[in-house]
Structures are given as C-alpha cells and as structure tokens.
C-alpha atoms as a PDB file:
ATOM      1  CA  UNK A   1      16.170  12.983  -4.534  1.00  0.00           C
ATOM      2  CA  UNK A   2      18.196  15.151  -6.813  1.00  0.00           C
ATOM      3  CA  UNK A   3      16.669  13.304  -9.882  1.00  0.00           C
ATOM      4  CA  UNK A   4      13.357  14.019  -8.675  1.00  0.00           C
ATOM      5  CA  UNK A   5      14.015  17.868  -7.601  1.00  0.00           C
ATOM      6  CA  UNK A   6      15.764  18.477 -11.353  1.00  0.00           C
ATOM      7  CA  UNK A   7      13.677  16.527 -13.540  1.00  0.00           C
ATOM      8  CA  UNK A   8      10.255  16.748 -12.360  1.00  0.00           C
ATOM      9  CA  UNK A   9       7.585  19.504 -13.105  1.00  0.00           C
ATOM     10  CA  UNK A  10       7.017  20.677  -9.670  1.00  0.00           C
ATOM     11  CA  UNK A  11       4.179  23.172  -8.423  1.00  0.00           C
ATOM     12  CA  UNK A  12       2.540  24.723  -5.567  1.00  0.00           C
ATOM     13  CA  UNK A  13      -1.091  24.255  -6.072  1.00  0.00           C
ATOM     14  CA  UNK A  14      -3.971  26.387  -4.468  1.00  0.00           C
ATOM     15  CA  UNK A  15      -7.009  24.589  -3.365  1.00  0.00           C
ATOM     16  CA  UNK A  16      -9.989  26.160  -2.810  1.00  0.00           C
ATOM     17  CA  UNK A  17     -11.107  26.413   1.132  1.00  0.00           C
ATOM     18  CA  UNK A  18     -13.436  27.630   3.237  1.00  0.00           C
ATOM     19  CA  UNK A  19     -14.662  30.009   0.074  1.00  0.00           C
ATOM     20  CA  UNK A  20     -11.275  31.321  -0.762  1.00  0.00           C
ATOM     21  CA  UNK A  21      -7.892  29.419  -2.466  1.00  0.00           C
ATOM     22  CA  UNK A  22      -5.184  28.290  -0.124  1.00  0.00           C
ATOM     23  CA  UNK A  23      -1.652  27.363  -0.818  1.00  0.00           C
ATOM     24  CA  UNK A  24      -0.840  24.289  -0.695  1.00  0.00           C
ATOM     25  CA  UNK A  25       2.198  23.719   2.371  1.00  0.00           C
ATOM     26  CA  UNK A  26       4.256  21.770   0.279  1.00  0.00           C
ATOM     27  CA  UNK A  27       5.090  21.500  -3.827  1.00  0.00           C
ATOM     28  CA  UNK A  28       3.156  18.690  -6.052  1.00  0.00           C
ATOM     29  CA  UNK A  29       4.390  16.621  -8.708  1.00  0.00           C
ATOM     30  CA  UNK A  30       2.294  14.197 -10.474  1.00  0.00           C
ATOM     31  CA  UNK A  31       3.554  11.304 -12.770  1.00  0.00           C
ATOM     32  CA  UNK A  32       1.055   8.973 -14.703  1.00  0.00           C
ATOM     33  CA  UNK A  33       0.255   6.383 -17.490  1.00  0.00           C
ATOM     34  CA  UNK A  34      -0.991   8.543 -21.333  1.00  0.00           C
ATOM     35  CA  UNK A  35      -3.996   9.868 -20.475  1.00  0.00           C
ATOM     36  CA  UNK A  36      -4.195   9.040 -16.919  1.00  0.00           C
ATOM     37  CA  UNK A  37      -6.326  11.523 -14.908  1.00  0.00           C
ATOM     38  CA  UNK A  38      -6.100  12.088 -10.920  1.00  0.00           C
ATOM     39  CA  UNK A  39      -8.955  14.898  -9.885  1.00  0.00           C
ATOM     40  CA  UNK A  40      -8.791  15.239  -6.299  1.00  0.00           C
ATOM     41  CA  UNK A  41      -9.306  18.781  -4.130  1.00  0.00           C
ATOM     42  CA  UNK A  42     -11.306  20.008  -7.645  1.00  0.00           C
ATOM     43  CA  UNK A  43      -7.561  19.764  -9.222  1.00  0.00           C
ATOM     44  CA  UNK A  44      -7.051  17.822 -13.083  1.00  0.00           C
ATOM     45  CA  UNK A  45      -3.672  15.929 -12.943  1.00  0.00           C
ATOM     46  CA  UNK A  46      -2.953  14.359 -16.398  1.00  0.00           C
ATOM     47  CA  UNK A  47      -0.647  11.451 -17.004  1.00  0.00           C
ATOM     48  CA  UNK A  48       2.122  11.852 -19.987  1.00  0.00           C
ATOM     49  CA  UNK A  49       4.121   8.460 -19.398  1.00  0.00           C
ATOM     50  CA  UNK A  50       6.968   7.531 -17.312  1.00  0.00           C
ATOM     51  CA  UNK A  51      10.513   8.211 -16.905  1.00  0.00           C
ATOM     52  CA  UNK A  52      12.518   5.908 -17.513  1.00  0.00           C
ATOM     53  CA  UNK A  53      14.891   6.145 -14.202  1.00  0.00           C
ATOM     54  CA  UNK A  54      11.504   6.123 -12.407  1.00  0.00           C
ATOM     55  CA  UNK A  55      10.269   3.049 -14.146  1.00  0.00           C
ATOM     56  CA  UNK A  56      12.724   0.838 -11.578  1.00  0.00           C
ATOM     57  CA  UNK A  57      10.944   2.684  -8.137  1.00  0.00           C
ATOM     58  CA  UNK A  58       7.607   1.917 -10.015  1.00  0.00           C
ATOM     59  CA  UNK A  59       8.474  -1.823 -10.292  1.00  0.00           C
ATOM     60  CA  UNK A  60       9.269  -2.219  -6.417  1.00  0.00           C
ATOM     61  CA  UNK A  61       6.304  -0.514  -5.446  1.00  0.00           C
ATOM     62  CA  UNK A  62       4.412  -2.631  -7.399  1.00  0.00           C
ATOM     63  CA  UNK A  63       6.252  -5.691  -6.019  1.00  0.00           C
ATOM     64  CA  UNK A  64       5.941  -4.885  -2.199  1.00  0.00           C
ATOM     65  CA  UNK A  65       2.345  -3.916  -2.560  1.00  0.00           C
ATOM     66  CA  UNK A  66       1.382  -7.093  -5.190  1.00  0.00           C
ATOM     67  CA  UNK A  67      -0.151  -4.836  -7.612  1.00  0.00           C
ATOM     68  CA  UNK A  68       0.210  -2.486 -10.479  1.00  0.00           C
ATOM     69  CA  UNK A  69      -0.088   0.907 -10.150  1.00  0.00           C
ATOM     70  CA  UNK A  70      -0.477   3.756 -13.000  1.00  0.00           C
ATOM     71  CA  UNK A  71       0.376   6.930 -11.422  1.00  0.00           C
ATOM     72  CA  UNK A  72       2.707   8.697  -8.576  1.00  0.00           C
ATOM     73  CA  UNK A  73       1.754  11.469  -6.553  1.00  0.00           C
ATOM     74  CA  UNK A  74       5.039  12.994  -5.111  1.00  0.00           C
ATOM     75  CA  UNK A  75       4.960  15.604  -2.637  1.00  0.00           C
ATOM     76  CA  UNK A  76       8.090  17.753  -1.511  1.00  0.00           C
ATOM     77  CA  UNK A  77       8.312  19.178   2.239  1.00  0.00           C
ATOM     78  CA  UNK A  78      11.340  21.386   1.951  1.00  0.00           C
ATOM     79  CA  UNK A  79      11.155  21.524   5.726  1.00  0.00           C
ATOM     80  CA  UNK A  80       9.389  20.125   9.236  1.00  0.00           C
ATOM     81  CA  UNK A  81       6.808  23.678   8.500  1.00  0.00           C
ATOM     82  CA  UNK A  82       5.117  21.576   5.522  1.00  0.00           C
ATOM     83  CA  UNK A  83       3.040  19.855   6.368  1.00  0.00           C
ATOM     84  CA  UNK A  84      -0.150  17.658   4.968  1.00  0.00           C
ATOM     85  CA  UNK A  85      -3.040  17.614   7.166  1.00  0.00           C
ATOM     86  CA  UNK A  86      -5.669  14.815   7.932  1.00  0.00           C
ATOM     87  CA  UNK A  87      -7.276  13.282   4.990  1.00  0.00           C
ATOM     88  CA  UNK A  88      -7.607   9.633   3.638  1.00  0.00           C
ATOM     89  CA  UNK A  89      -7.012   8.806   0.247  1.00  0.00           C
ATOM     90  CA  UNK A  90     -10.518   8.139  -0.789  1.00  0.00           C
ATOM     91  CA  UNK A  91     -11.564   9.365  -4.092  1.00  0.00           C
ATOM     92  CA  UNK A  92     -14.264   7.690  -5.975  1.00  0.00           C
ATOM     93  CA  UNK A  93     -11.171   7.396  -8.691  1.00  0.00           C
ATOM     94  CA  UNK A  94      -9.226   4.949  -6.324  1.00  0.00           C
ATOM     95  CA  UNK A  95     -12.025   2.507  -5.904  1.00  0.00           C
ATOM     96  CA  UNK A  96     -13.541   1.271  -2.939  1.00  0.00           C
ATOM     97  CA  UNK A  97     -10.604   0.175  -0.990  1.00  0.00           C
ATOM     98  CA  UNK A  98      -7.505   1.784  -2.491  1.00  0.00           C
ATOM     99  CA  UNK A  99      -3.666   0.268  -1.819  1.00  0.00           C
ATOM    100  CA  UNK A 100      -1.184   2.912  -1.817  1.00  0.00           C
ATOM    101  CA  UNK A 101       2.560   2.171  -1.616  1.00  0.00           C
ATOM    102  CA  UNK A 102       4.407   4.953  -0.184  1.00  0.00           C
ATOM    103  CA  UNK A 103       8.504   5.562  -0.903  1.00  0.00           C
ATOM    104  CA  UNK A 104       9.732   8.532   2.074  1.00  0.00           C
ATOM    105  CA  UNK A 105      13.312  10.051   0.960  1.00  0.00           C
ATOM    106  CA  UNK A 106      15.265  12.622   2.835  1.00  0.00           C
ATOM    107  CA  UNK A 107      15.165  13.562   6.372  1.00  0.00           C
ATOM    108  CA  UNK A 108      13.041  11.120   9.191  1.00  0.00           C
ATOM    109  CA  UNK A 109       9.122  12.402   9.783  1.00  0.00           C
ATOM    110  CA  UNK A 110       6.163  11.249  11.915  1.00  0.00           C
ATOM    111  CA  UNK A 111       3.525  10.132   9.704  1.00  0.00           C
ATOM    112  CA  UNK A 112       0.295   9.777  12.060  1.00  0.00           C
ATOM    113  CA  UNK A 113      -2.986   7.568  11.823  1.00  0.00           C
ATOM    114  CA  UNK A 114      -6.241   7.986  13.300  1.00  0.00           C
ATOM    115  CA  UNK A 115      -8.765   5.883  13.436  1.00  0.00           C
ATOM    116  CA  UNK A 116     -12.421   7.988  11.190  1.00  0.00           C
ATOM    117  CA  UNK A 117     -14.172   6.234  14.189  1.00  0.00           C
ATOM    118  CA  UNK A 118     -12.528   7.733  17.122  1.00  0.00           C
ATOM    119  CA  UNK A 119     -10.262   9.834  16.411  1.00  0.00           C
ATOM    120  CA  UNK A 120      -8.853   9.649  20.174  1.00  0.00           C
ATOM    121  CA  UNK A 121      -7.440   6.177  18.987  1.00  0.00           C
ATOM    122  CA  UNK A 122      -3.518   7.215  16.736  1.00  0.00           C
ATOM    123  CA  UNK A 123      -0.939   5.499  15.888  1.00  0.00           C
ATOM    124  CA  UNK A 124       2.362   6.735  14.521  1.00  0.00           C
ATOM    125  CA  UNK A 125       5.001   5.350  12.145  1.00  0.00           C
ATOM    126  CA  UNK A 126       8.679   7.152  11.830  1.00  0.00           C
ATOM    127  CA  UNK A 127       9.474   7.377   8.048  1.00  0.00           C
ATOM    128  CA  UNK A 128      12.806   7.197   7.623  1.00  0.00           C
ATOM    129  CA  UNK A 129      15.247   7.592   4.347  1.00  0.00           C
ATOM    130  CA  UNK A 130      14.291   5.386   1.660  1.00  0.00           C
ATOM    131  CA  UNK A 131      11.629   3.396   3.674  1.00  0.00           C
ATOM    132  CA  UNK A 132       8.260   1.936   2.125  1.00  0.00           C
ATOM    133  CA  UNK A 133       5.047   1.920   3.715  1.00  0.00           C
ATOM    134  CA  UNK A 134       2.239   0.227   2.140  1.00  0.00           C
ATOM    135  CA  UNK A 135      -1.027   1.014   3.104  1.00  0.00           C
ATOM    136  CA  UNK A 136      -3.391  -1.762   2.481  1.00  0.00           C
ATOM    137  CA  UNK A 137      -7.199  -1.526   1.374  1.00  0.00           C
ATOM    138  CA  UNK A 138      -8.661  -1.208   4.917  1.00  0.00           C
ATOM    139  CA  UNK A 139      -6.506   2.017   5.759  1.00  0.00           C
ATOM    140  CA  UNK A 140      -8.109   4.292   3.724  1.00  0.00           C
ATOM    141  CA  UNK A 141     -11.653   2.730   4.305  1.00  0.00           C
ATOM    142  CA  UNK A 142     -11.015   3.028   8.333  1.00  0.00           C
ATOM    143  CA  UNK A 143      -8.170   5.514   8.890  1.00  0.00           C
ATOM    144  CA  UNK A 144      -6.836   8.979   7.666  1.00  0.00           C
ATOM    145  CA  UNK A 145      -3.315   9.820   8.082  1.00  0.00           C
ATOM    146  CA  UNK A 146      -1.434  13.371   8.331  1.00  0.00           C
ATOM    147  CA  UNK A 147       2.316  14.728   7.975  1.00  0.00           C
ATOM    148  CA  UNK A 148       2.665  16.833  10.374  1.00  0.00           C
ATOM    149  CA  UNK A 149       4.234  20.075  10.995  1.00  0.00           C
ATOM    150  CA  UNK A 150       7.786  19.449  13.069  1.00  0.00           C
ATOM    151  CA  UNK A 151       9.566  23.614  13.112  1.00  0.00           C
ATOM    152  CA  UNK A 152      12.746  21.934  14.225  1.00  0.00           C
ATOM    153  CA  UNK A 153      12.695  19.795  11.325  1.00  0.00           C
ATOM    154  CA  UNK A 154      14.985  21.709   8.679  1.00  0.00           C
ATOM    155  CA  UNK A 155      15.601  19.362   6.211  1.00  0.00           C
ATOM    156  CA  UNK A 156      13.680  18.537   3.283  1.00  0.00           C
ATOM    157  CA  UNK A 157      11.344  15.058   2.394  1.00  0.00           C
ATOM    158  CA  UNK A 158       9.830  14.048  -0.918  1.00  0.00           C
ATOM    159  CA  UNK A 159       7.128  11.210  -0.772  1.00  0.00           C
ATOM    160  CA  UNK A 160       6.558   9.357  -3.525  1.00  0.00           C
ATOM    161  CA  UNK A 161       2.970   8.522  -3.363  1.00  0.00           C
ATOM    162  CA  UNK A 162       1.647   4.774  -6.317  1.00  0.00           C
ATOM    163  CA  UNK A 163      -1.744   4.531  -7.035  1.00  0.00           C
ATOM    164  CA  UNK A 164      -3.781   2.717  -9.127  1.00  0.00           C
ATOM    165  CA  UNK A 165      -6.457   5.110 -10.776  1.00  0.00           C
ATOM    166  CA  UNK A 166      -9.461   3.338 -12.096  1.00  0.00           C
END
C-alpha cells in the first residue's frame, strides 16, 4: 500500500452531475498499456506502461481471472466516508461482458451487489486485506455493485481495479 500511495499519480477527479461537477469521494489512479485509453464518467485516462513492482500483481490477476488485462483502475478510500456508489462496469470500451479482477488492501469493507432487475434482491461480500474478487462476465451484464459509506470505518482501502480495454 505504501508503494502505491508514494509512487502513483493520484487525483481527485470531478465528474459532471446533475448539471454541475462533483468531487469524486475518493482519489483515482489509473495505470495502463502505451496508449491505452479508459473514458468513462466523460473522463480521458491514458496508459504510459507499467511499473515494474506492479507487473507481479498484474500477472496474478491475470492468472486468477484466466485472462490478460491492459490497464488498472485503483481507487483510494482514506476512510469508511468514501465511498463509490452503485454503478456496473459497463462501458462500451469493456466489451459486452467485461471480467474484472479486483485486489482490496488495507482495512475490511462491505462491497454490495444488486441485482439491475430487482434491486430488492443484494448480496454482500466482506473484502478483506489482500483478498481478490473476480467478477466474471455475467456480473456486470446483470448486477451493479457499490462501496459503501461505513463513518466508523477510519482506516484507509485502495482497490486495485484489471481490465481489459478493447
């Protein structure tokens, strides 16, 4: 986590909503094969290569999810007040049926699912320290999924977010 925190260009983007830019409850990082773009929220991320101490985390991810992947999203929650709210990871940019292998580090959060269907119908999973969760094709195509805001939650989490950008 250090690594990441001291190495990495980190920013707190504003998005625009609701006819006005918002800040963004968290800080962004964004990591990415040359040339690589991510556009998501009307936002440009470019890609200028890899690390290479992250080059080893790419490499599992790629492993446990039995893909490759060209870029990492990494967000940082200094505490349980950021937050990400509901959204699936469905840009036209991912393909149809994206697989995104997530890496949690730092302090335990709730990381919820709800079905788009029903969205009566949740499911939760507790990401600890250093735990993976791979979310297959269907979960973005059925679900969205949210961080949400914990207040007694005072330490920080960084999630380290592989994609494969098309």
């Amino acid at each position: 986590m250090s690594r990441l925190k001291q190495n990495l260009s980190w920013e707190r983007e504003s998005l625009p909503m609701f006819g006005r830019d918002v800040l963004v409850p968290r800080l962004v990082a964004f990591i990415a094969d040359v040339g690589v773009c991510y556009r998501y929220s009307n936002k440009d991320h470019l890609g200028s290569g890899w690390p290479s101490w992250l080059q080893p985390i790419k490499q599992e991810a790629e492993q446990l999810a039995r893909q490759p992947f060209n870029a990492v999203l990494l967000n940082w929650y200094q505490d349980g007040e950021e937050y990400m709210g509901w959204h699936a990871d469905d840009e036209a940019s991912l393909g149809p049926a994206p697989v995104v292998a997530m890496l949690s580090l730092g302090v335990k959060r709730p990381f919820i699912f709800r079905l788009k269907m029903d969205h009566k119908i949740k499911h939760t999973v507790e990401l600890e320290n250093e735990s993976w969760l791979v979310m297959s094709p269907s979960t973005q195509v059925l679900w969205q999924h949210s961080l949400p805001v914990r207040k007694r939650i005072k330490e920080e989490r960084i999630s380290l977010t592989f994609r494969l950008l098309l």
